[in-house]
N, C-alpha and C. Protein backbone atom coordinates (compact mmCIF):
# COMPACT_ATOMS: atom_id res chain seq x y z
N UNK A 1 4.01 88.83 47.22
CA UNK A 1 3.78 87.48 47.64
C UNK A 1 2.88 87.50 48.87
N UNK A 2 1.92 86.90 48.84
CA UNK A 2 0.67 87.08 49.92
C UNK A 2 1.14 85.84 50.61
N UNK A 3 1.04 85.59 52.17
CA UNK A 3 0.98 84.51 52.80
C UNK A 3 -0.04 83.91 53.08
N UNK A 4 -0.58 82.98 52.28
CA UNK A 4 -1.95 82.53 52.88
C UNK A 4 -2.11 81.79 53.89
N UNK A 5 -1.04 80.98 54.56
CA UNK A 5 -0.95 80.27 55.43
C UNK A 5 -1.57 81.01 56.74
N UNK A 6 -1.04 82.44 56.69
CA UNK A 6 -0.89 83.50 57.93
C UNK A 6 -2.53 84.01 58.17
N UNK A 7 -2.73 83.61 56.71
CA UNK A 7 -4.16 85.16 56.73
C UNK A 7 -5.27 83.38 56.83
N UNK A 8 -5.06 81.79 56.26
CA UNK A 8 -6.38 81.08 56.94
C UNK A 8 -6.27 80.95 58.19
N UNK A 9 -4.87 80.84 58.89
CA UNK A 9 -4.85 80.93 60.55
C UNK A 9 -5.71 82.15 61.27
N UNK A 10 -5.24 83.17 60.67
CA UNK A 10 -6.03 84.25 61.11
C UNK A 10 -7.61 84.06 61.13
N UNK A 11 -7.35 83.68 59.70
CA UNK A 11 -9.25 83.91 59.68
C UNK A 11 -9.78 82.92 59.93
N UNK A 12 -9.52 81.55 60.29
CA UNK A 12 -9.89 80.29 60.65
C UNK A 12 -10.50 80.66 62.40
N UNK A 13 -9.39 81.08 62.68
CA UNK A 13 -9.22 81.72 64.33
C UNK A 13 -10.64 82.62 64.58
N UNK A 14 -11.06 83.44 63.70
CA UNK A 14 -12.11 84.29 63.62
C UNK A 14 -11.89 85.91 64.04
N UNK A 15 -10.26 85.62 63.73
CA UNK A 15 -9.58 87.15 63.90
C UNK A 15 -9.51 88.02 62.71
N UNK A 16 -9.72 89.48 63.32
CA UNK A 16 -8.99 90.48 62.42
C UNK A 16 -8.00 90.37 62.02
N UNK A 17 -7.35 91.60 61.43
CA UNK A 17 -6.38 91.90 61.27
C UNK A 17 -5.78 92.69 62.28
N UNK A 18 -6.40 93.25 63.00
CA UNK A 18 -6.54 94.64 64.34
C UNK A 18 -6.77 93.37 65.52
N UNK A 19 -7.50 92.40 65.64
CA UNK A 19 -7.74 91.47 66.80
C UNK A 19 -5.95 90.95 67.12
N UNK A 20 -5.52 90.23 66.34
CA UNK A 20 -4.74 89.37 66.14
C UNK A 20 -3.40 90.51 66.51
N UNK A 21 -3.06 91.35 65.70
CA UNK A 21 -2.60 92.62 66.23
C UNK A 21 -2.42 92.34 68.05
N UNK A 22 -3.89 93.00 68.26
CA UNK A 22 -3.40 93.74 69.53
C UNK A 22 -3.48 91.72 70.32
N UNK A 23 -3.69 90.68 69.86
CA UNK A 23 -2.71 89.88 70.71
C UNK A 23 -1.92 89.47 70.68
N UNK A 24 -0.88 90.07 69.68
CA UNK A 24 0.75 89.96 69.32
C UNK A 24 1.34 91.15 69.95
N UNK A 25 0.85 91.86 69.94
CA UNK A 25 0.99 93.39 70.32
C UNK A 25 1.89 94.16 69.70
N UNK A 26 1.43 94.16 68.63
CA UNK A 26 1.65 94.92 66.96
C UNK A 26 0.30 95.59 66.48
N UNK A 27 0.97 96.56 65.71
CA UNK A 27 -0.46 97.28 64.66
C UNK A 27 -1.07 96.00 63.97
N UNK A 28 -2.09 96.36 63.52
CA UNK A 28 -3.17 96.07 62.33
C UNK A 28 -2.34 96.54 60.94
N UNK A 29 -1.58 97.18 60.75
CA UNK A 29 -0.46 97.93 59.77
C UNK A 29 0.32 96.54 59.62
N UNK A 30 0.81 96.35 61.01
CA UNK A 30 2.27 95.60 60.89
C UNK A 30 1.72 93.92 60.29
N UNK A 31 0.43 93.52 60.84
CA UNK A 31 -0.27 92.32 60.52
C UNK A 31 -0.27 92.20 58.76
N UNK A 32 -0.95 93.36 58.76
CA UNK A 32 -0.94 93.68 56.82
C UNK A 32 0.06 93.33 56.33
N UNK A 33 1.17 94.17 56.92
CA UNK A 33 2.45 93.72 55.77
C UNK A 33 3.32 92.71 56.24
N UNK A 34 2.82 92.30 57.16
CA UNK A 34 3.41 90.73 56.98
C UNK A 34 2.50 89.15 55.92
N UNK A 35 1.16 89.69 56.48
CA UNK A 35 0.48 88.93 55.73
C UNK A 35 0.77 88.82 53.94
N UNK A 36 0.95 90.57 53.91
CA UNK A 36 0.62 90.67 52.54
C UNK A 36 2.74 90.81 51.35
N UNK A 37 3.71 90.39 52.78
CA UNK A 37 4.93 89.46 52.25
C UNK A 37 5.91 90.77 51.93
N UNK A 38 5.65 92.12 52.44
CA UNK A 38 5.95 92.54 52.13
C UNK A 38 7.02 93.33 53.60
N UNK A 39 6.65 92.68 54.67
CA UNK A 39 7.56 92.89 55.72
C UNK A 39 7.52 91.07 56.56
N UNK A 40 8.95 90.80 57.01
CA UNK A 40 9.07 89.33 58.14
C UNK A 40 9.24 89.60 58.80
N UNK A 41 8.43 89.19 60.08
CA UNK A 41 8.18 89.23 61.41
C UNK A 41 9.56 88.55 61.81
N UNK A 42 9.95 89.67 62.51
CA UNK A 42 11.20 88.89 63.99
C UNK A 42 11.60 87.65 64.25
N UNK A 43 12.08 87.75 64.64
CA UNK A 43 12.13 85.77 65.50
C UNK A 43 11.57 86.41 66.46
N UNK A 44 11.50 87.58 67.55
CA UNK A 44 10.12 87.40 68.62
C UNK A 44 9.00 87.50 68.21
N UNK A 45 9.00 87.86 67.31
CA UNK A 45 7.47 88.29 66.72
C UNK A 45 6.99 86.51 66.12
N UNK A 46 8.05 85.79 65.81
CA UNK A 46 8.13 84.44 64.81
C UNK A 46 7.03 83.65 66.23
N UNK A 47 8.01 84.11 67.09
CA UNK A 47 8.26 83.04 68.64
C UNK A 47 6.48 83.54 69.25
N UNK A 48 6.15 84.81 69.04
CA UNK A 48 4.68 85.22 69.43
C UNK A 48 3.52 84.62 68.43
N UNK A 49 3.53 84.39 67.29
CA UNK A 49 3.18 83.79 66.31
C UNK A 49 3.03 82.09 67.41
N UNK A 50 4.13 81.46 66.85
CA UNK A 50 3.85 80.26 67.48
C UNK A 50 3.26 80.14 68.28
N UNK A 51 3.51 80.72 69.79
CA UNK A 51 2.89 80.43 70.63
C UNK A 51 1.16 80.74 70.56
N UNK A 52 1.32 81.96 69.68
CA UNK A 52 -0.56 82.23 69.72
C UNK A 52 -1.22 81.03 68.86
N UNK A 53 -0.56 80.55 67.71
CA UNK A 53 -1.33 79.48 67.06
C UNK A 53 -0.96 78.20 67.20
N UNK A 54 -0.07 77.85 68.06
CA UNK A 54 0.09 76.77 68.18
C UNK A 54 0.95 75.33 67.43
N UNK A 55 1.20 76.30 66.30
CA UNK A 55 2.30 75.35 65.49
C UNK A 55 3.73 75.66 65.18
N UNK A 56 4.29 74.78 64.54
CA UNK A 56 5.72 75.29 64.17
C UNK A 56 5.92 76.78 63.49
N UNK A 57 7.20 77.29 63.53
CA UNK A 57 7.36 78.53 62.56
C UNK A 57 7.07 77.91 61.22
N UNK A 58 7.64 76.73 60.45
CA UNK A 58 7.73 76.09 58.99
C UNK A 58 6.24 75.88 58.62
N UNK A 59 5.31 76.11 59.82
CA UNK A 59 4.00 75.77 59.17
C UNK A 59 3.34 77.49 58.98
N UNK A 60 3.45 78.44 60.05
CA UNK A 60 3.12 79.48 59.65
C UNK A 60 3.57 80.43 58.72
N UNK A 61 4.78 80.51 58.70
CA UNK A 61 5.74 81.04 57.63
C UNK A 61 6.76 80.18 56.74
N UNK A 62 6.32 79.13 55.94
CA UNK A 62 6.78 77.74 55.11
C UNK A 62 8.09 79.26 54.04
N UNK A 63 7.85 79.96 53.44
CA UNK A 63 8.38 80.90 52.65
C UNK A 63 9.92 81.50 53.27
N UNK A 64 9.84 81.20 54.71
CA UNK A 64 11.04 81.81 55.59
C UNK A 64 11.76 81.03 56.44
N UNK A 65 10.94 79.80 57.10
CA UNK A 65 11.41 78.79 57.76
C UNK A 65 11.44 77.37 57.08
N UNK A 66 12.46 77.03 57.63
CA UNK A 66 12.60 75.61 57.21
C UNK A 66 12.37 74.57 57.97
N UNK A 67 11.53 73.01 58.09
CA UNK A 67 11.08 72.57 59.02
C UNK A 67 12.45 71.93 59.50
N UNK A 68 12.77 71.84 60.67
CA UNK A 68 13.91 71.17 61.40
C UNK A 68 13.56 69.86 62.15
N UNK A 69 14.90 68.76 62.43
CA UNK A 69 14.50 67.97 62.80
C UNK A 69 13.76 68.37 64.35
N UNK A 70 14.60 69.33 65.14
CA UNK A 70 13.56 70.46 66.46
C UNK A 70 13.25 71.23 66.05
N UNK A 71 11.54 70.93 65.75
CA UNK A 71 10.63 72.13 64.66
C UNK A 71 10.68 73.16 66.08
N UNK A 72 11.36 73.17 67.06
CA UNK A 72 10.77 73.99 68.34
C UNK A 72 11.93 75.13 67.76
N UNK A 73 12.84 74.92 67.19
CA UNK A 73 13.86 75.73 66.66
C UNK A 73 13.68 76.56 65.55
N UNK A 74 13.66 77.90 65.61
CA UNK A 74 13.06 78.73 64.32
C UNK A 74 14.70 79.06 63.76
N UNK A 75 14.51 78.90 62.50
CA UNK A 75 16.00 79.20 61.62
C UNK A 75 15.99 79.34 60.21
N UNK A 76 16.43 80.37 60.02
CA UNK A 76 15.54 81.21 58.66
C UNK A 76 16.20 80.87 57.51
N UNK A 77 15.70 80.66 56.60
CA UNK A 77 15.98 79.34 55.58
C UNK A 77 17.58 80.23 54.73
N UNK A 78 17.60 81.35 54.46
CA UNK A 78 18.79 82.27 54.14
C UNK A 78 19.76 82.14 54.47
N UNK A 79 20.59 81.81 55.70
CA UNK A 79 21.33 81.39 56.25
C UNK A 79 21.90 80.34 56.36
N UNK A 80 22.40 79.66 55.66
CA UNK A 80 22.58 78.26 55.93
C UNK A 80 23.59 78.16 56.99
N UNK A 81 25.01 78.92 57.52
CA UNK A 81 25.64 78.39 58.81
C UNK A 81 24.43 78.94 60.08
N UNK A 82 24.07 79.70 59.98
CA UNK A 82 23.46 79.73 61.36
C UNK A 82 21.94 78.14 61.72
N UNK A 83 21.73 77.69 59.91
CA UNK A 83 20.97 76.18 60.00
C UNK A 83 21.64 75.11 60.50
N UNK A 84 22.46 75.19 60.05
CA UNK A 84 23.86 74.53 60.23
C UNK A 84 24.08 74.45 62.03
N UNK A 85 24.57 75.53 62.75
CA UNK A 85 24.51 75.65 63.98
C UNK A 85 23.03 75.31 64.26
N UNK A 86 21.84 75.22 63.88
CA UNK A 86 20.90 75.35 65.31
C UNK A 86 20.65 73.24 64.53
N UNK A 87 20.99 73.13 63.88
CA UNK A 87 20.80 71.09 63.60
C UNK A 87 21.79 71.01 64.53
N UNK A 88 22.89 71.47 65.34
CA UNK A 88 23.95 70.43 65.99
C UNK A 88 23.37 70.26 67.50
């Protein structure tokens, strides 16, 4: 499962795969296999994401997050009590 969401941010941005990397401060490896669905980034790694592009987790990773009524809240769609806890 490829994320395309991850890889037009990237490339919209006018980043590598190795750029984007070293300003997450992860491999060019680790970028790959997240892009390419085959590894999920952290919740710090989620939380470095956001902050570098600027949007919710549900918009960069829609496949893992679920949008919340506080999209500022990352909560991974698998879990439903810990969704459960971060809506109260």
């Amino acid at each position: 499962m490829v994320r395309d969401e991850v890889i037009s941010l990237r490339e919209n941005a006018g980043f590598t795969q190795a750029q984007l990397g070293e300003q997450l401060g992860i491999s060019a490896v680790h970028v790959r296999k997240i892009e390419k669905g085959t590894r999920n980034p952290s919740k710090d790694l989620t939380e470095r994401y956001v902050t570098f592009f600027g949007l919710p987790a549900d918009e960069i990773f829609p496949d893992i997050y679920e949008k919340l009524i506080d999209t500022k809240r990352i909560t991974p769609k698998h879990n439903p009590a810990q969704r459960e806890e971060a809506v109260k």
